[in-house]
C-alpha atoms as a PDB file:
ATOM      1  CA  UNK A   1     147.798  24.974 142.316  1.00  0.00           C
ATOM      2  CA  UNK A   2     145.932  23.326 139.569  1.00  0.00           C
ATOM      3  CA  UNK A   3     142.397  21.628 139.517  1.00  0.00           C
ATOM      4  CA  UNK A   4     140.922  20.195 137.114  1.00  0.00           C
ATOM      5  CA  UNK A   5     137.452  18.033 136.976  1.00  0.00           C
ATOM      6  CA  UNK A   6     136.902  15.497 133.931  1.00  0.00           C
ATOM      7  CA  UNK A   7     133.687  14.142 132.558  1.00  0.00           C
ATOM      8  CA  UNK A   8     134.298  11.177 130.166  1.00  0.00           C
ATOM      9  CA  UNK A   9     130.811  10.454 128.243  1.00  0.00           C
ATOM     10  CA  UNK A  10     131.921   6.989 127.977  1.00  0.00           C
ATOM     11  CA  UNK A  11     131.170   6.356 131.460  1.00  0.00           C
ATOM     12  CA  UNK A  12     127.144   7.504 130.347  1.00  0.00           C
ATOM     13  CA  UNK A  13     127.055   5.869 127.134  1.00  0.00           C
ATOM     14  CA  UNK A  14     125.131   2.893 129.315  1.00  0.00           C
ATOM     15  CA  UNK A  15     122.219   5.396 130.371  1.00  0.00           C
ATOM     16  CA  UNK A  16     121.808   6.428 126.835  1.00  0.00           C
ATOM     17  CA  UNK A  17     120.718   3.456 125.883  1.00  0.00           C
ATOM     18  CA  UNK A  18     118.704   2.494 128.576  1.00  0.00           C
ATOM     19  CA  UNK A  19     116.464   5.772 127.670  1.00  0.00           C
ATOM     20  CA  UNK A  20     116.331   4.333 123.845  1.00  0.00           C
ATOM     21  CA  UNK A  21     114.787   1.411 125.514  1.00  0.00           C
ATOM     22  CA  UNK A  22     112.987   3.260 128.136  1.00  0.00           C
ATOM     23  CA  UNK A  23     111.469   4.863 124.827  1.00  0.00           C
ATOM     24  CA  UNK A  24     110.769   1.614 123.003  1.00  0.00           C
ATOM     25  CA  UNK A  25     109.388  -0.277 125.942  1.00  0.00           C
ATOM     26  CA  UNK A  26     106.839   3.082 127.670  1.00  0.00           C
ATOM     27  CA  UNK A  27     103.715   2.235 125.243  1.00  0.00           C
ATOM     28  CA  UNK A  28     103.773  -1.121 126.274  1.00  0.00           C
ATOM     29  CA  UNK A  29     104.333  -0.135 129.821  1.00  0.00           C
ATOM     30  CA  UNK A  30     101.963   2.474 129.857  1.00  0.00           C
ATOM     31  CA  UNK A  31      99.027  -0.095 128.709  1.00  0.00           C
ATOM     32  CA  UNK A  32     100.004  -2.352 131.573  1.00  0.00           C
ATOM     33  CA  UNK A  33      99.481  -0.097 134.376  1.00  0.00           C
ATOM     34  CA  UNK A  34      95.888   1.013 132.382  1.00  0.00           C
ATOM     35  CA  UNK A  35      95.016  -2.226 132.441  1.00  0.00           C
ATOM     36  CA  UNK A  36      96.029  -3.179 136.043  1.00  0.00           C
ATOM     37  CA  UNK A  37      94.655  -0.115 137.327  1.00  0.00           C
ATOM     38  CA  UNK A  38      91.203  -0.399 135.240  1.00  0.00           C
ATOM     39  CA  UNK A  39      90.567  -3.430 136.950  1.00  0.00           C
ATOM     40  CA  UNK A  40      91.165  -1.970 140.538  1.00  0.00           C
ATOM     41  CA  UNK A  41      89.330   0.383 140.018  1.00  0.00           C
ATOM     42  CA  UNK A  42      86.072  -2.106 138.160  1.00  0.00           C
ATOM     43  CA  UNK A  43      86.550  -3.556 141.478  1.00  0.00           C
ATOM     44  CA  UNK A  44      86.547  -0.550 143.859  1.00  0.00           C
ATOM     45  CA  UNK A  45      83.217   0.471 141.359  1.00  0.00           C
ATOM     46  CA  UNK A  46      81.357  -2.795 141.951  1.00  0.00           C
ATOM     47  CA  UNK A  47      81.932  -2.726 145.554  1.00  0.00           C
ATOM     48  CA  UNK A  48      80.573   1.223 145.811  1.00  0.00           C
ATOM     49  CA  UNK A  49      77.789   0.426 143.792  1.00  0.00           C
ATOM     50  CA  UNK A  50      76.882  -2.554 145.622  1.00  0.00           C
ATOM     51  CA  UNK A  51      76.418  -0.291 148.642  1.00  0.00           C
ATOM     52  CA  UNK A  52      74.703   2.378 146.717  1.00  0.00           C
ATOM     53  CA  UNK A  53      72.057   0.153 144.475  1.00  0.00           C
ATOM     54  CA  UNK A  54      71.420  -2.233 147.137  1.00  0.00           C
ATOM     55  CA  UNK A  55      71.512  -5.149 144.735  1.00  0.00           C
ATOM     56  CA  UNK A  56      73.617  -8.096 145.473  1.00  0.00           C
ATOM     57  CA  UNK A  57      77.478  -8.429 144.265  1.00  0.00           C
ATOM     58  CA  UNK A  58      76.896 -10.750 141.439  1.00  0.00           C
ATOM     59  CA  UNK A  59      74.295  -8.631 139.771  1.00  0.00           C
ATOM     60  CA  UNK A  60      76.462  -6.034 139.635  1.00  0.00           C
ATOM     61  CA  UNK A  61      79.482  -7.877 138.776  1.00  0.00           C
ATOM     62  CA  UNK A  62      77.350  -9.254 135.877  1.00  0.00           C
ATOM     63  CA  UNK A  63      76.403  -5.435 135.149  1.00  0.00           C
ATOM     64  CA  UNK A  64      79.590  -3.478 134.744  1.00  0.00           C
ATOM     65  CA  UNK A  65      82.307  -4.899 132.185  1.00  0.00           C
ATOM     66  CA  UNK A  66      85.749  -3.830 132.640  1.00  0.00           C
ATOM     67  CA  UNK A  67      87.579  -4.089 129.017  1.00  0.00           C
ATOM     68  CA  UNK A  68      91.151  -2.962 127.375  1.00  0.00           C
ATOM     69  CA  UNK A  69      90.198  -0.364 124.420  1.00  0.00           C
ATOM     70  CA  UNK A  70      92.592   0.791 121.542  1.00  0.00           C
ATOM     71  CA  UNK A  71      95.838   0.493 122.647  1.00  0.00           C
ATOM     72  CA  UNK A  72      96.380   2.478 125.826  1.00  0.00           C
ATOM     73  CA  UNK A  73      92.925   2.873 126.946  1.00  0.00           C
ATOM     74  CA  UNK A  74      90.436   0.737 129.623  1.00  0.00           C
ATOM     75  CA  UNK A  75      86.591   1.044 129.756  1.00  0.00           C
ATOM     76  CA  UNK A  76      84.032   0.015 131.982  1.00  0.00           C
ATOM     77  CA  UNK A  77      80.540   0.211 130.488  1.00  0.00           C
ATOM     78  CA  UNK A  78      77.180  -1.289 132.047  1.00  0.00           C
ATOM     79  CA  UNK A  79      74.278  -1.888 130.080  1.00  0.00           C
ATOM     80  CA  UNK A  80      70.702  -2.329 131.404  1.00  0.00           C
ATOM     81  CA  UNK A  81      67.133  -1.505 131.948  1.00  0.00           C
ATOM     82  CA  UNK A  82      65.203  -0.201 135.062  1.00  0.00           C
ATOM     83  CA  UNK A  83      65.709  -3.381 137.235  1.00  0.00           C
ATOM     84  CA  UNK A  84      62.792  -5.523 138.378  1.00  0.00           C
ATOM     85  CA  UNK A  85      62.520  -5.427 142.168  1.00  0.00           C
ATOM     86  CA  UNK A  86      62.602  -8.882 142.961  1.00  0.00           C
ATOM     87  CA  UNK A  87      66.488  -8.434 142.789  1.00  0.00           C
ATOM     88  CA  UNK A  88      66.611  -5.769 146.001  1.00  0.00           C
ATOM     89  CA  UNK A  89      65.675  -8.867 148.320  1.00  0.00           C
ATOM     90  CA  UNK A  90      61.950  -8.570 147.752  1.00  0.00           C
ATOM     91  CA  UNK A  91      60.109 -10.617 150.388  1.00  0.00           C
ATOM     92  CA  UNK A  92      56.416 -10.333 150.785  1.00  0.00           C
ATOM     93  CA  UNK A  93      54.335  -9.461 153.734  1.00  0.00           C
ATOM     94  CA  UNK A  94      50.639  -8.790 154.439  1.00  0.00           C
ATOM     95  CA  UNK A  95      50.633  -5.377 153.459  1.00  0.00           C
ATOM     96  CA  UNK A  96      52.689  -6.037 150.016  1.00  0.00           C
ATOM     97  CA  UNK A  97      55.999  -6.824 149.439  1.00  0.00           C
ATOM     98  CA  UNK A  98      59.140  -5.754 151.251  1.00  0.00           C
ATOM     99  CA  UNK A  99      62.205  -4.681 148.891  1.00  0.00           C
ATOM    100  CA  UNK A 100      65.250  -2.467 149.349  1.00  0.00           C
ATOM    101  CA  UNK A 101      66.253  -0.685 146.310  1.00  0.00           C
ATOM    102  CA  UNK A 102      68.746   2.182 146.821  1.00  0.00           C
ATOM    103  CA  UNK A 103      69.538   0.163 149.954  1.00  0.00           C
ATOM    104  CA  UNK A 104      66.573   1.654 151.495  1.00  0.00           C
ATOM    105  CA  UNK A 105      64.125  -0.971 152.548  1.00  0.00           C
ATOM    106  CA  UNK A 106      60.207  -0.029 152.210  1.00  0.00           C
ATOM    107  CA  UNK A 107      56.808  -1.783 151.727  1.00  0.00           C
ATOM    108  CA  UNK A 108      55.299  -1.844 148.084  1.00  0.00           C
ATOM    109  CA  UNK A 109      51.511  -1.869 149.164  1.00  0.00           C
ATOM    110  CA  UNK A 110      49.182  -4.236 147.113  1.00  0.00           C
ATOM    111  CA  UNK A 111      51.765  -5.844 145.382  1.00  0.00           C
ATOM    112  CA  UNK A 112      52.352  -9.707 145.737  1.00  0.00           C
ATOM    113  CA  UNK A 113      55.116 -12.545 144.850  1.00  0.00           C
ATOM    114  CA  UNK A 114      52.532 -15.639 145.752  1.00  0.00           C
ATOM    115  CA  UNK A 115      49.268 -16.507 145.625  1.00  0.00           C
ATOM    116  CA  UNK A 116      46.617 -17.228 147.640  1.00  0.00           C
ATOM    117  CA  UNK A 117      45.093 -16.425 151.150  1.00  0.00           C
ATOM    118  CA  UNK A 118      47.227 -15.609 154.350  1.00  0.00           C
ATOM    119  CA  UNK A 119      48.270 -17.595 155.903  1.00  0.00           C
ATOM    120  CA  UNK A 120      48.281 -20.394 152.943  1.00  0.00           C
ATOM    121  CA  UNK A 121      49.863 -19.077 150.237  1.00  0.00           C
ATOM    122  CA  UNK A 122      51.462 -21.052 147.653  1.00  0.00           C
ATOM    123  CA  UNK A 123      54.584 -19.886 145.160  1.00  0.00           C
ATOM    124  CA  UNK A 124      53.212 -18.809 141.342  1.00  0.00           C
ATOM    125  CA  UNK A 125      56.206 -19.887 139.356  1.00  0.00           C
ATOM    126  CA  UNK A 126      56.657 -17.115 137.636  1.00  0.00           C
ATOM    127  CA  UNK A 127      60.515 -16.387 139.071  1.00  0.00           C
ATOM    128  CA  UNK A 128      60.201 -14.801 142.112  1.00  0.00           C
ATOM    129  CA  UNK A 129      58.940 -11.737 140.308  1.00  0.00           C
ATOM    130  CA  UNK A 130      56.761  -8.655 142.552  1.00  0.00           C
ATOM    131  CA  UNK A 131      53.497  -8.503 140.553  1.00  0.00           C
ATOM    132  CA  UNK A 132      50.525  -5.799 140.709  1.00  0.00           C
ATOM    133  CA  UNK A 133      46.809  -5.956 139.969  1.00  0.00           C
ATOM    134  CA  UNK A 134      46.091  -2.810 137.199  1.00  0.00           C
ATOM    135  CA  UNK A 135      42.396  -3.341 137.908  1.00  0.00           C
ATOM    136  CA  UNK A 136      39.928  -4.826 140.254  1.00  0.00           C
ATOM    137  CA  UNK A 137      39.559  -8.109 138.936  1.00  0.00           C
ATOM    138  CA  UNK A 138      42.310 -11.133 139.146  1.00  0.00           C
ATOM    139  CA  UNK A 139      43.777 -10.021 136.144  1.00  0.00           C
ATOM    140  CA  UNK A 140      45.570  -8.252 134.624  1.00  0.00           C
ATOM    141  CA  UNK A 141      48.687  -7.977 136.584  1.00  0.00           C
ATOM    142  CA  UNK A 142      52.023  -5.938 135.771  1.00  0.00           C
ATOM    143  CA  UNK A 143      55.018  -6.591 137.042  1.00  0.00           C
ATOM    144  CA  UNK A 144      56.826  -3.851 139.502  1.00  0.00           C
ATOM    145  CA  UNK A 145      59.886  -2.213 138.491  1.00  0.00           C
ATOM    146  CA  UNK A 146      62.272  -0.550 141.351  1.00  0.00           C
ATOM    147  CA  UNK A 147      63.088   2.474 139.098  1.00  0.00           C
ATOM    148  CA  UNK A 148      67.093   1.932 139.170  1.00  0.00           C
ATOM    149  CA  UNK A 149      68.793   2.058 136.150  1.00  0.00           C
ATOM    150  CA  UNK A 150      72.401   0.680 136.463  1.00  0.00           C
ATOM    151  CA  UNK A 151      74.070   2.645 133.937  1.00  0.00           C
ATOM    152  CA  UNK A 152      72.633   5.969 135.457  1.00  0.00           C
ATOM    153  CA  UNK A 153      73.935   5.261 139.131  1.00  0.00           C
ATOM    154  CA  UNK A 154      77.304   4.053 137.720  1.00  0.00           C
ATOM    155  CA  UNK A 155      77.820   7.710 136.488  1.00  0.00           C
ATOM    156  CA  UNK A 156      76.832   9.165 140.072  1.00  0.00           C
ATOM    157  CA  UNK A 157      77.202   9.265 143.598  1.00  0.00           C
ATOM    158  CA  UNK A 158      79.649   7.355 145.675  1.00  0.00           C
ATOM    159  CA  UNK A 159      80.545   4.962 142.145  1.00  0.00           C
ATOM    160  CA  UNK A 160      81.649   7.969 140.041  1.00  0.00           C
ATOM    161  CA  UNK A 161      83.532   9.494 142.924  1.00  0.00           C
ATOM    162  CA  UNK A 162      85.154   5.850 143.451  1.00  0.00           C
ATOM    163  CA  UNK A 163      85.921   5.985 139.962  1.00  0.00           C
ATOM    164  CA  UNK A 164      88.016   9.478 139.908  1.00  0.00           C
ATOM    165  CA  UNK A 165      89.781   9.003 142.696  1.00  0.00           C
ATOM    166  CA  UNK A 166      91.207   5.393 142.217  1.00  0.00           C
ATOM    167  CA  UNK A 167      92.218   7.011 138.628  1.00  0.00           C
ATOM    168  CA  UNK A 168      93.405  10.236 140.389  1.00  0.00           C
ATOM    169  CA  UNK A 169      95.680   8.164 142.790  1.00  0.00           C
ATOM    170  CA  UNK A 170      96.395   4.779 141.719  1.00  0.00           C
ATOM    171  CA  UNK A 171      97.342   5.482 137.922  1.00  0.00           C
ATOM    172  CA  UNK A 172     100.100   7.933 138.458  1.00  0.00           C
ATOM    173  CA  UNK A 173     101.780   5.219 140.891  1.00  0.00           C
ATOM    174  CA  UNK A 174     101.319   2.717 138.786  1.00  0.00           C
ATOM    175  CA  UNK A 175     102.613   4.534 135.653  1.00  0.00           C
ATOM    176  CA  UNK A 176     105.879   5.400 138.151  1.00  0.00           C
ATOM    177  CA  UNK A 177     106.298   1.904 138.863  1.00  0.00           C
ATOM    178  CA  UNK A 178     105.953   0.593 135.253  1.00  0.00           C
ATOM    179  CA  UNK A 179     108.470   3.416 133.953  1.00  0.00           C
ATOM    180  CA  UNK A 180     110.697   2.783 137.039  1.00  0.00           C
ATOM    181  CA  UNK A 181     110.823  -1.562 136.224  1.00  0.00           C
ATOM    182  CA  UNK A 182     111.858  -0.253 132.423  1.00  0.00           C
ATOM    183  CA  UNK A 183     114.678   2.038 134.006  1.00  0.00           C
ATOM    184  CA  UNK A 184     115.930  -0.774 135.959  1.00  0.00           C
ATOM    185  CA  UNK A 185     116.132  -3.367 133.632  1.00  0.00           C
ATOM    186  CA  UNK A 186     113.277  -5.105 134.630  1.00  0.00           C
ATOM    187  CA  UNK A 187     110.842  -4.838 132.115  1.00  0.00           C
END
C-alpha cells in the first residue's frame, strides 16, 4: 500500500498576490487606523480633561488640536496660557467670587466681577472677567488668574493616562482590522 500527498503551488499562487498587495496597500492602511484612532482618543482626552480642569467642553475642545503628521503619524498639541478664572464658572458673592478651577469650587476673597454696593451692583463690561484691587484705593485693579495651564494638565493625570491606554488598546485593533480589510479584499 501506497500513499502519497500532493501540494500543487498553483492552487496558492492567489495568496501570493494578495500579500504583494497586502504589501502595497499596509502604509496606507496603517495611516488610516492612526488617524481614526487619534481622533478617539482627542475625544476620550477632551472628555478626561474636562473632568480634570473643570472648564467647560468647548474651551477645551477649542484647546487641544488633533492633526495627521508626516505620513503615518497623529498629534494632539494644546497651546495656552494660565487661564483667567472667569472660565471655571466664576460667580461672585459677598465675600469675593466663587470659581471652580481643578473642579474644585472655592471663594477668591476680595476679588469682584461687578461693581458697586450689595445689594445694587451693576455689571462693569469688561467680559465677565474676576478683577482684584493691588492697593487701597479704587484703582489699580489686576485681573485674577486660576493658575491652570492647559498644556501642563494635558501631559498629566487622568488625560495622559486616557491618552496611553486608548493608544495601548485601541491602535493594535484597529491596525488588525485595517490589515485584515486588505487580506480580504476589501481595502
Amino acid at each position: 500500500m501506497e500513499s502519497m500527498l500532493e501540494i500543487d503551488a498553483s492552487q496558492v499562487d492567489h495568496l501570493a498576490e494578495l500579500f504583494k498587495l497586502a504589501e502595497q496597500k499596509a502604509p496606507a492602511a496603517i495611516g488610516r487606523a492612526v488617524r481614526r484612532v487619534g481622533a478617539t482618543t482627542k475625544t476620550r482626552m477632551v472628555r478626561a480633561l474636562t473632568k480634570q480642569t473643570g472648564l467647560k467642553r468647548d474651551v477645551i475642545n477649542r484647546a487641544l488640536k488633533g492633526a495627521p503628521v508626516g505620513g503615518l503619524g497623529y498629534g494632539i498639541r494644546s497651546r495656552g496660557g494660565n487661564v483667567s478664572l472667569k472660565y471655571f464658572g466664576a460667580r461672585e458673592t459677598r465675600k469675593g467670587v466663587s470659581a471652580a478651577p481643578w473642579n474644585h469650587r472655592r471663594v477668591f476673597t476680595g476679588t469682584f466681577i461687578k461693581g458697586g454696593r450689595f445689594p445694587n451692583r451693576v455689571g462693569l463690561n469688561l467680559g465677565g472677567q474676576v478683577f482684584m484691587r493691588t492697593g487701597s484705593r479704587r484703582t489699580p485693579i489686576v485681573k485674577l488668574k486660576s493658575g491652570l495651564f492647559i498644556p501642563k494638565e494635558m501631559v498629566s493625570g487622568a488625560t495622559a493616562s486616557e491618552f496611553l491606554l486608548a493608544v495601548k488598546t485601541l491602535l493594535p485593533a484597529r491596525l488588525q482590522h485595517e490589515i485584515e480589510a486588505i487580506l480580504k479584499g476589501h481595502a
